[in-house]
Structures are given as C-alpha cells and as structure tokens.
C-alpha atoms as a PDB file:
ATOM      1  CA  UNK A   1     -89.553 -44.906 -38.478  1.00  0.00           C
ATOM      2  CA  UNK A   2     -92.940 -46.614 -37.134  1.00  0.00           C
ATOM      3  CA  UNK A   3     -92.367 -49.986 -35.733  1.00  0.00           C
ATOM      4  CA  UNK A   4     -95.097 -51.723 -37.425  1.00  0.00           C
ATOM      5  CA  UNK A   5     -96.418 -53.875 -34.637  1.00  0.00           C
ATOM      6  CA  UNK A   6     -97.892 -57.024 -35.786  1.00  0.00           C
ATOM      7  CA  UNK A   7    -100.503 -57.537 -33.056  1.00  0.00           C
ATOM      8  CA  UNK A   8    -103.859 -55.907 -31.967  1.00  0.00           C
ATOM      9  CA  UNK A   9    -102.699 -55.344 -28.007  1.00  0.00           C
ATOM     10  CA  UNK A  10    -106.709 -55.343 -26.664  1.00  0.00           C
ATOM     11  CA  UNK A  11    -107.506 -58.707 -28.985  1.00  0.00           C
ATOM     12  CA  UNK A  12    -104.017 -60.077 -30.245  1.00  0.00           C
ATOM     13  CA  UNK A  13    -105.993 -60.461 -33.394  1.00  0.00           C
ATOM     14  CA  UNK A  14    -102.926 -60.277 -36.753  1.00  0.00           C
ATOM     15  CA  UNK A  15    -102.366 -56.812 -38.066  1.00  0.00           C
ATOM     16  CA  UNK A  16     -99.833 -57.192 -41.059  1.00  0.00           C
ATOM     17  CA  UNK A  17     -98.175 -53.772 -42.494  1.00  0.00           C
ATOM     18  CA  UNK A  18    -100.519 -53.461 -45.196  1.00  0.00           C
ATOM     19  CA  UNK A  19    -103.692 -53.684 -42.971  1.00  0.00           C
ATOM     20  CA  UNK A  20    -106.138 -50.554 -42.990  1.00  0.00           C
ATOM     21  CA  UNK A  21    -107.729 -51.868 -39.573  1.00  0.00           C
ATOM     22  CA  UNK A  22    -104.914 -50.940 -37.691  1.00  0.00           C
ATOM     23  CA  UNK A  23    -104.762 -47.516 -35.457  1.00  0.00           C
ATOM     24  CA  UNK A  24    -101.510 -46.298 -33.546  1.00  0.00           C
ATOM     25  CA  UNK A  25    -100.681 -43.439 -30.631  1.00  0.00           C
ATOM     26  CA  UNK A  26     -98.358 -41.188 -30.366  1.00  0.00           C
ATOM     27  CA  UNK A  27     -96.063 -43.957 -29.097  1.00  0.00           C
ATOM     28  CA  UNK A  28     -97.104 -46.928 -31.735  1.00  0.00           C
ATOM     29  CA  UNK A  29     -99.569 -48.675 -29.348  1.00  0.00           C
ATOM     30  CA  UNK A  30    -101.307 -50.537 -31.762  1.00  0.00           C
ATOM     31  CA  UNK A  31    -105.239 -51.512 -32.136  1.00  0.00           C
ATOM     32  CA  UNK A  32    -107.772 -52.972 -34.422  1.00  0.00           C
ATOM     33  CA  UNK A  33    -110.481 -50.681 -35.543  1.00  0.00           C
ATOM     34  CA  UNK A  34    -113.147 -53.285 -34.176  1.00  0.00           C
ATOM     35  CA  UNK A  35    -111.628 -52.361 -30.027  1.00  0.00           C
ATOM     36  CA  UNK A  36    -110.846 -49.300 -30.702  1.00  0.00           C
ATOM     37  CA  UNK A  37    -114.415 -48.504 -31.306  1.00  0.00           C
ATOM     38  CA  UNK A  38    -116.255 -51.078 -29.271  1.00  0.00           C
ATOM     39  CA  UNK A  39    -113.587 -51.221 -26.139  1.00  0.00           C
ATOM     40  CA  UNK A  40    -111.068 -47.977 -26.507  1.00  0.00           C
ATOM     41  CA  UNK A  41    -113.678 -45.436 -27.286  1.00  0.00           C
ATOM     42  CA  UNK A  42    -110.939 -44.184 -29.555  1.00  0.00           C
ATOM     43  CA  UNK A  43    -108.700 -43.676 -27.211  1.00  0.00           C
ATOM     44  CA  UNK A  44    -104.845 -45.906 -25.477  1.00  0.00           C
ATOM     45  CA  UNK A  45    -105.673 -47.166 -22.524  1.00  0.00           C
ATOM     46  CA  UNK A  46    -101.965 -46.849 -22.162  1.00  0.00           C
ATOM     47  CA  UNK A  47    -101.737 -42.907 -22.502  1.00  0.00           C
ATOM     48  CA  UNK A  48    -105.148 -41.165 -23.033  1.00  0.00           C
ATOM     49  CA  UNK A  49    -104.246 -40.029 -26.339  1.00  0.00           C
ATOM     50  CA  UNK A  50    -106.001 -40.638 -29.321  1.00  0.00           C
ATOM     51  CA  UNK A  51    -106.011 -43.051 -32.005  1.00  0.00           C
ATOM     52  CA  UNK A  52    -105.180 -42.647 -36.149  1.00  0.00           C
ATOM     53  CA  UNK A  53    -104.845 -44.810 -38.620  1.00  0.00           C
ATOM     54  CA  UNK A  54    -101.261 -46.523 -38.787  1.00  0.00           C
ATOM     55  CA  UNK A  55     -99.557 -45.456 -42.112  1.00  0.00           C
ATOM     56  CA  UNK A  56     -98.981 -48.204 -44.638  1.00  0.00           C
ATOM     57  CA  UNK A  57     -95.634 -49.004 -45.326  1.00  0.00           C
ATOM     58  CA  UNK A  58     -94.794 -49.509 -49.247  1.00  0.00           C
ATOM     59  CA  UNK A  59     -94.178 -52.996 -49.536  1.00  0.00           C
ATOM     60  CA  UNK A  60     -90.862 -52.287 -51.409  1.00  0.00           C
ATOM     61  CA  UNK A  61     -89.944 -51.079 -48.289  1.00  0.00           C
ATOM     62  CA  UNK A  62     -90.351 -53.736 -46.161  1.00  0.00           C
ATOM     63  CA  UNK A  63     -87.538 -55.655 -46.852  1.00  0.00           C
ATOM     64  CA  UNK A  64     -84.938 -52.780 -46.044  1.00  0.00           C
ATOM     65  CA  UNK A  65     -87.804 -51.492 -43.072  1.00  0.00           C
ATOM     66  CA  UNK A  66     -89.483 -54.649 -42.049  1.00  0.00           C
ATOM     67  CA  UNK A  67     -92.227 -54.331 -39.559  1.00  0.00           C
ATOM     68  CA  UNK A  68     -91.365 -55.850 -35.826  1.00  0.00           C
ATOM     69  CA  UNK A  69     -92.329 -59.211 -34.885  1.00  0.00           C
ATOM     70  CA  UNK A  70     -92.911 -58.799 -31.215  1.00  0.00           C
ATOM     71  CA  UNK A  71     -95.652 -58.903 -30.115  1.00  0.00           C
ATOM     72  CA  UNK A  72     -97.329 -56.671 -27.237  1.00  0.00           C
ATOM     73  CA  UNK A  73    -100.873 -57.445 -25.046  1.00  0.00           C
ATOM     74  CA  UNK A  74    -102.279 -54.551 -22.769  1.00  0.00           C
ATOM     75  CA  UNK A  75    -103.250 -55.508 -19.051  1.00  0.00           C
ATOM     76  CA  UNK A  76    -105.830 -53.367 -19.317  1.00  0.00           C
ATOM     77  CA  UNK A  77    -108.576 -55.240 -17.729  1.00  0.00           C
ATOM     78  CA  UNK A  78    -111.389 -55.018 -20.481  1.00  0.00           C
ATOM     79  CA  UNK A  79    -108.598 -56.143 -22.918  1.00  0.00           C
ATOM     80  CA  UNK A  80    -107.771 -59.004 -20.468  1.00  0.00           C
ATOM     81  CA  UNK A  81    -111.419 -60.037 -20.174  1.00  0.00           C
ATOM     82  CA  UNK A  82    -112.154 -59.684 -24.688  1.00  0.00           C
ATOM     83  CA  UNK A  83    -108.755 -61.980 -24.932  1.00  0.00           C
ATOM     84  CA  UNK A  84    -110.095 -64.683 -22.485  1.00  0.00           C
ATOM     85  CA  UNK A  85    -113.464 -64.488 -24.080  1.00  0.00           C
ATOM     86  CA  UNK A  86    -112.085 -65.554 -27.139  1.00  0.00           C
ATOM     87  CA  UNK A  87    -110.049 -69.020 -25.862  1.00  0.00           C
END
C-alpha cells in the first residue's frame, strides 16, 4: 500500500491524498507537478527514476488506510535553495 506522503519534498508545499498535483517514484518520493517540471525535469533527485502521477486513494478508504503524516524534505541543493526562497 502507497504511503501517501503529505508533503512536496523539493517545496514542502501540502499534498493531501486526493491531490492530482502530486507525482511519486518507484519508492513513494513525493513531488508537486510545479518542481517536478520546473526543478526535477521529471525525474527523483533521490534515484534517477522517473516520476507518475500518485494514485488517489478512495476517500472511504482513508480511514482504514490513512495517508502518513510525516513529513520528508530532499537535501538536494536546488530543493534547498526553492525552500529558502520561499521564507
């Protein structure tokens, strides 16, 4: 089962279950569509591999399957330097 990450990890901007914004890896890292295509280049920083969109969970399944509610930031540097840029 996908862990549903709540959190862009370039721009820590909110990506609820439901959201269509949100792309995944092969192992869940999680991105909004706006860094994916403007600091990714469609593809993790993390692995090299490349980016889909994150299925949507039915919200009737939720409650049994909720999504996780830790959050995770990348280190890598041109996510570093977008998440300063926005404080």
């Amino acid at each position: 089962m996908l862990e549903l990450r709540p959190n862009c990890e370039c721009c820590d901007r909110d990506l609820p279950p439901h959201s269509p914004d949100a792309l995944i890896c092969t192992y869940e890292c999680t991105w909004c569509r706006d860094c994916v295509e403007h600091v990714l280049g469609w593809r993790c920083p993390n692995c090299g591999g490349n980016l889909e969109p994150r299925p949507i969970r039915p919200a009737g399944r939720l409650t049994e399957d909720p999504p996780s509610a830790t959050r995770v930031l990348s280190e890598h540097p041109e996510c570093v330097a977008r998440r300063a840029r926005q404080h």
